[in-house]
Protein backbone atom coordinates (compact mmCIF):
# COMPACT_ATOMS: atom_id res chain seq x y z
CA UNK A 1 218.09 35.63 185.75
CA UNK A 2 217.02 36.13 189.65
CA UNK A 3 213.78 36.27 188.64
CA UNK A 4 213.33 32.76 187.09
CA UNK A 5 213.00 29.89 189.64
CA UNK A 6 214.85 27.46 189.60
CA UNK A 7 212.39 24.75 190.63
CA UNK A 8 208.73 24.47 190.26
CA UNK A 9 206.14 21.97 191.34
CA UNK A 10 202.25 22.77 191.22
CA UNK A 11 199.11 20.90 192.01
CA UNK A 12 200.58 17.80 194.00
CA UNK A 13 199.11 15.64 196.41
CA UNK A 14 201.23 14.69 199.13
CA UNK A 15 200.55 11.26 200.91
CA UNK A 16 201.56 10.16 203.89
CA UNK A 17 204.80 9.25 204.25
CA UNK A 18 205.63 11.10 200.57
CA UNK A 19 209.02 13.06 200.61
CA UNK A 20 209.62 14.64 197.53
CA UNK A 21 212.95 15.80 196.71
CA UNK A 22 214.75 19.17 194.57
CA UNK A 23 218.01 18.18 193.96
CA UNK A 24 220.81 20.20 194.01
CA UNK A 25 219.16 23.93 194.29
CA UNK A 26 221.80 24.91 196.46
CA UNK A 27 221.91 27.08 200.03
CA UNK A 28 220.91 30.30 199.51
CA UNK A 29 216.91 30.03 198.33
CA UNK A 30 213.97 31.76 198.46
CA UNK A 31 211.48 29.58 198.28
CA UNK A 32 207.53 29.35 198.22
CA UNK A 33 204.72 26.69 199.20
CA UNK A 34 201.02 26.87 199.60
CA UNK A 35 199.36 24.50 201.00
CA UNK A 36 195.35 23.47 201.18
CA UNK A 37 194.50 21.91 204.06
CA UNK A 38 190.73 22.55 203.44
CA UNK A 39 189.94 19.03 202.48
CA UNK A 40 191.55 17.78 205.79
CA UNK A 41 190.20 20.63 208.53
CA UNK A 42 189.96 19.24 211.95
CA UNK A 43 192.64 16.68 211.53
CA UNK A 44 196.07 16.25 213.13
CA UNK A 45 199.01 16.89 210.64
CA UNK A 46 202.93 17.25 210.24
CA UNK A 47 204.03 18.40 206.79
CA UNK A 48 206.47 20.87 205.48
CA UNK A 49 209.92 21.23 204.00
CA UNK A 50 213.11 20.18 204.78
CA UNK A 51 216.57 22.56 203.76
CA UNK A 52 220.21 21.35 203.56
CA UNK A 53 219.07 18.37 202.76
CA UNK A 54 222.19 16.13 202.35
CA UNK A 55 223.31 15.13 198.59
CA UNK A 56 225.01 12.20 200.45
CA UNK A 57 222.94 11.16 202.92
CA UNK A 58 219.14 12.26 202.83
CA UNK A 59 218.11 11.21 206.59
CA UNK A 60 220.76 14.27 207.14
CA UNK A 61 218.67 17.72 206.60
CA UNK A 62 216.91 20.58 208.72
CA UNK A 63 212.84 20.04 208.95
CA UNK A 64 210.81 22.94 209.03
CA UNK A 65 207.72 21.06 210.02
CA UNK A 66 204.19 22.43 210.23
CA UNK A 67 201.93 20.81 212.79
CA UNK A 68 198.21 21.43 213.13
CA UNK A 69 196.49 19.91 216.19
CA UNK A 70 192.60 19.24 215.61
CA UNK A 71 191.62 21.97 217.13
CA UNK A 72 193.04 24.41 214.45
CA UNK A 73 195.76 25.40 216.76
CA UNK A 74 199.11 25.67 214.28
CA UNK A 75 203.13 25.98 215.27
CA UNK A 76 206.52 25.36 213.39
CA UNK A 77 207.96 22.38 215.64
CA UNK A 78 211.16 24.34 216.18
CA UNK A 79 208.90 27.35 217.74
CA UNK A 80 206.82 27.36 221.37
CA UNK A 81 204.74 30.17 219.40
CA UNK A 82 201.52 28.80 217.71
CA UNK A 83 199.57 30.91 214.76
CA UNK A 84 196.02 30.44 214.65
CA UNK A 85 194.41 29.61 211.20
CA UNK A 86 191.53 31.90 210.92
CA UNK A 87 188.27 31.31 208.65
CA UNK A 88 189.45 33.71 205.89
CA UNK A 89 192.49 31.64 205.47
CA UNK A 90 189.81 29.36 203.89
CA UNK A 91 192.47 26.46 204.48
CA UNK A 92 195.52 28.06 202.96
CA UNK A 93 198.54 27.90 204.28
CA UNK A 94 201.31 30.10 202.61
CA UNK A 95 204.98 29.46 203.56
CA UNK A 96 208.17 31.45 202.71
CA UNK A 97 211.37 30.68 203.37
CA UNK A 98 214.73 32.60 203.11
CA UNK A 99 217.64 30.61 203.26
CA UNK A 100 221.41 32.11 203.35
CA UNK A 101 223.99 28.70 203.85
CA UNK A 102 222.92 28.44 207.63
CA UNK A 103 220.08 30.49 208.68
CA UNK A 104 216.11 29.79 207.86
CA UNK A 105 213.59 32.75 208.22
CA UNK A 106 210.29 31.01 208.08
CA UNK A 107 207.30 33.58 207.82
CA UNK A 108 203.34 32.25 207.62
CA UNK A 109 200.70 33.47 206.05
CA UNK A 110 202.56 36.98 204.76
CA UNK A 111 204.08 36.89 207.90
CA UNK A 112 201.64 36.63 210.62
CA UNK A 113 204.16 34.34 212.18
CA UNK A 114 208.06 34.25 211.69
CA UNK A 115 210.51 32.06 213.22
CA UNK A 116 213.92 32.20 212.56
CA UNK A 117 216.54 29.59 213.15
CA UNK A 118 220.04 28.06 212.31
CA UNK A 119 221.28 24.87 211.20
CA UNK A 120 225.23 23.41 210.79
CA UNK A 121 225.32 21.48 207.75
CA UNK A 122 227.91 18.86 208.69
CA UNK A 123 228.63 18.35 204.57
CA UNK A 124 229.69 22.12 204.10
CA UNK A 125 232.21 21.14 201.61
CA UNK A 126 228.47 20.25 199.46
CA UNK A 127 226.64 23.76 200.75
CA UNK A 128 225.73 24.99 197.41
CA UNK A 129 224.64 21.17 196.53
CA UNK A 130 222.27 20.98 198.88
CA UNK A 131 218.56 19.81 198.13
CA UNK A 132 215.35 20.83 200.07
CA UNK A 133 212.46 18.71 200.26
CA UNK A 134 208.46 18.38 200.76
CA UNK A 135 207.09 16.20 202.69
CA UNK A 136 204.19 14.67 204.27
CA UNK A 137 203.48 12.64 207.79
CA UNK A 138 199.74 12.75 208.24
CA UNK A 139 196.47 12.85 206.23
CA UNK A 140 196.67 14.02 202.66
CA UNK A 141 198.02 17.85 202.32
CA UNK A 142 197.39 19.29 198.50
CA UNK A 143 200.49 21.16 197.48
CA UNK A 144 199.09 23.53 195.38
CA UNK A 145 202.57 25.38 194.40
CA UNK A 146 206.29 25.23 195.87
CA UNK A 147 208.29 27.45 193.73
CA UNK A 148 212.10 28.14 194.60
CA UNK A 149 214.59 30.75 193.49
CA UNK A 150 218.26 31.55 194.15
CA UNK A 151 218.97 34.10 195.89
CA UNK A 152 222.22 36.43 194.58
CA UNK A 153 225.61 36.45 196.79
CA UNK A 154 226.57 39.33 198.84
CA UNK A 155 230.42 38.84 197.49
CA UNK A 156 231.01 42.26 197.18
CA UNK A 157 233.12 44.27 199.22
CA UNK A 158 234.11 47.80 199.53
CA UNK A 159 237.51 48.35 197.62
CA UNK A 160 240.43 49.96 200.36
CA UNK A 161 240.45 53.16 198.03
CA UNK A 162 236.68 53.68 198.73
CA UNK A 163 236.33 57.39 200.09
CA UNK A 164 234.18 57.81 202.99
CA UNK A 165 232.52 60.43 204.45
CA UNK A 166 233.34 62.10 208.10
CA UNK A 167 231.13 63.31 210.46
């Protein structure tokens, strides 16, 4: 069932220095994460999720790191574009990603900010293997909810015989 995730993690803390790994979900995700930062406002932090991560080798992944100077001032480290976290975010941060073997969308907070961006897996022969990952490399970041889901294959092509209309 599309609908169902496939993974599911709610209410974690993440340390520093905590990676926490979904094994084998595969390359073509859609996948969910809100943080709360509220506990850690006006501190410097890296955190975020890592896709493709390598079955074989798990220094070998793509980050999609969030960082968060002290002055509220927010960007995805791939980006130059920062996003602002505003008072009614109330220290949420919501993060979506759409993953399709190669390509990450990344949109923020519903989609304030979006940042899209590709990545080579060098272990193709293991793309729908692949684990992502949450991690942490700064103060504590709650994880109140990552939850990930496959997304369906667009294997379908038209048949030769199909009729199409002229203009």
């Amino acid at each position: 069932n599309p609908e169902t995730p496939v993974f599911e993690m709610n209410a974690t803390d993440l340390n520093n220095g905590d990676v926490k790994t979904i094994p084998g979900v595969g390359s073509q995700l859609d996948v969910f994460a809100r943080f709360n930062l509220s506990q850690i406002s006006g501190q410097q932090m890296k955190f975020g999720l890592r896709m493709f991560v390598n079955p074989d080798d798990s220094s070998d992944y793509h980050e999609i790191p969030i960082e968060i100077a002290t002055d509220g001032t927010a960007w995805i480290y791939h980006s130059n574009s920062t996003f602002t976290m505003y008072d009614e975010d109330e220290g949420i941060l919501d993060l979506r990603v759409l993953v399709d073997r190669s390509v990450t969308e990344t949109f923020i907070q519903g989609g304030r900010f979006s940042h899209s961006d590709w990545h080579c897996p060098p272990n193709y022969a293991k793309i729908d293997e692949m684990n992502i990952a949450v991690f942490n490399d700064g103060p504590t970041v709650h994880l109140e909810n990552l939850v990930v889901f496959n997304l369906e294959t667009a294997n379908d092509r038209p048949s030769g015989n199909s009729t199409r209309q002229r203009l």
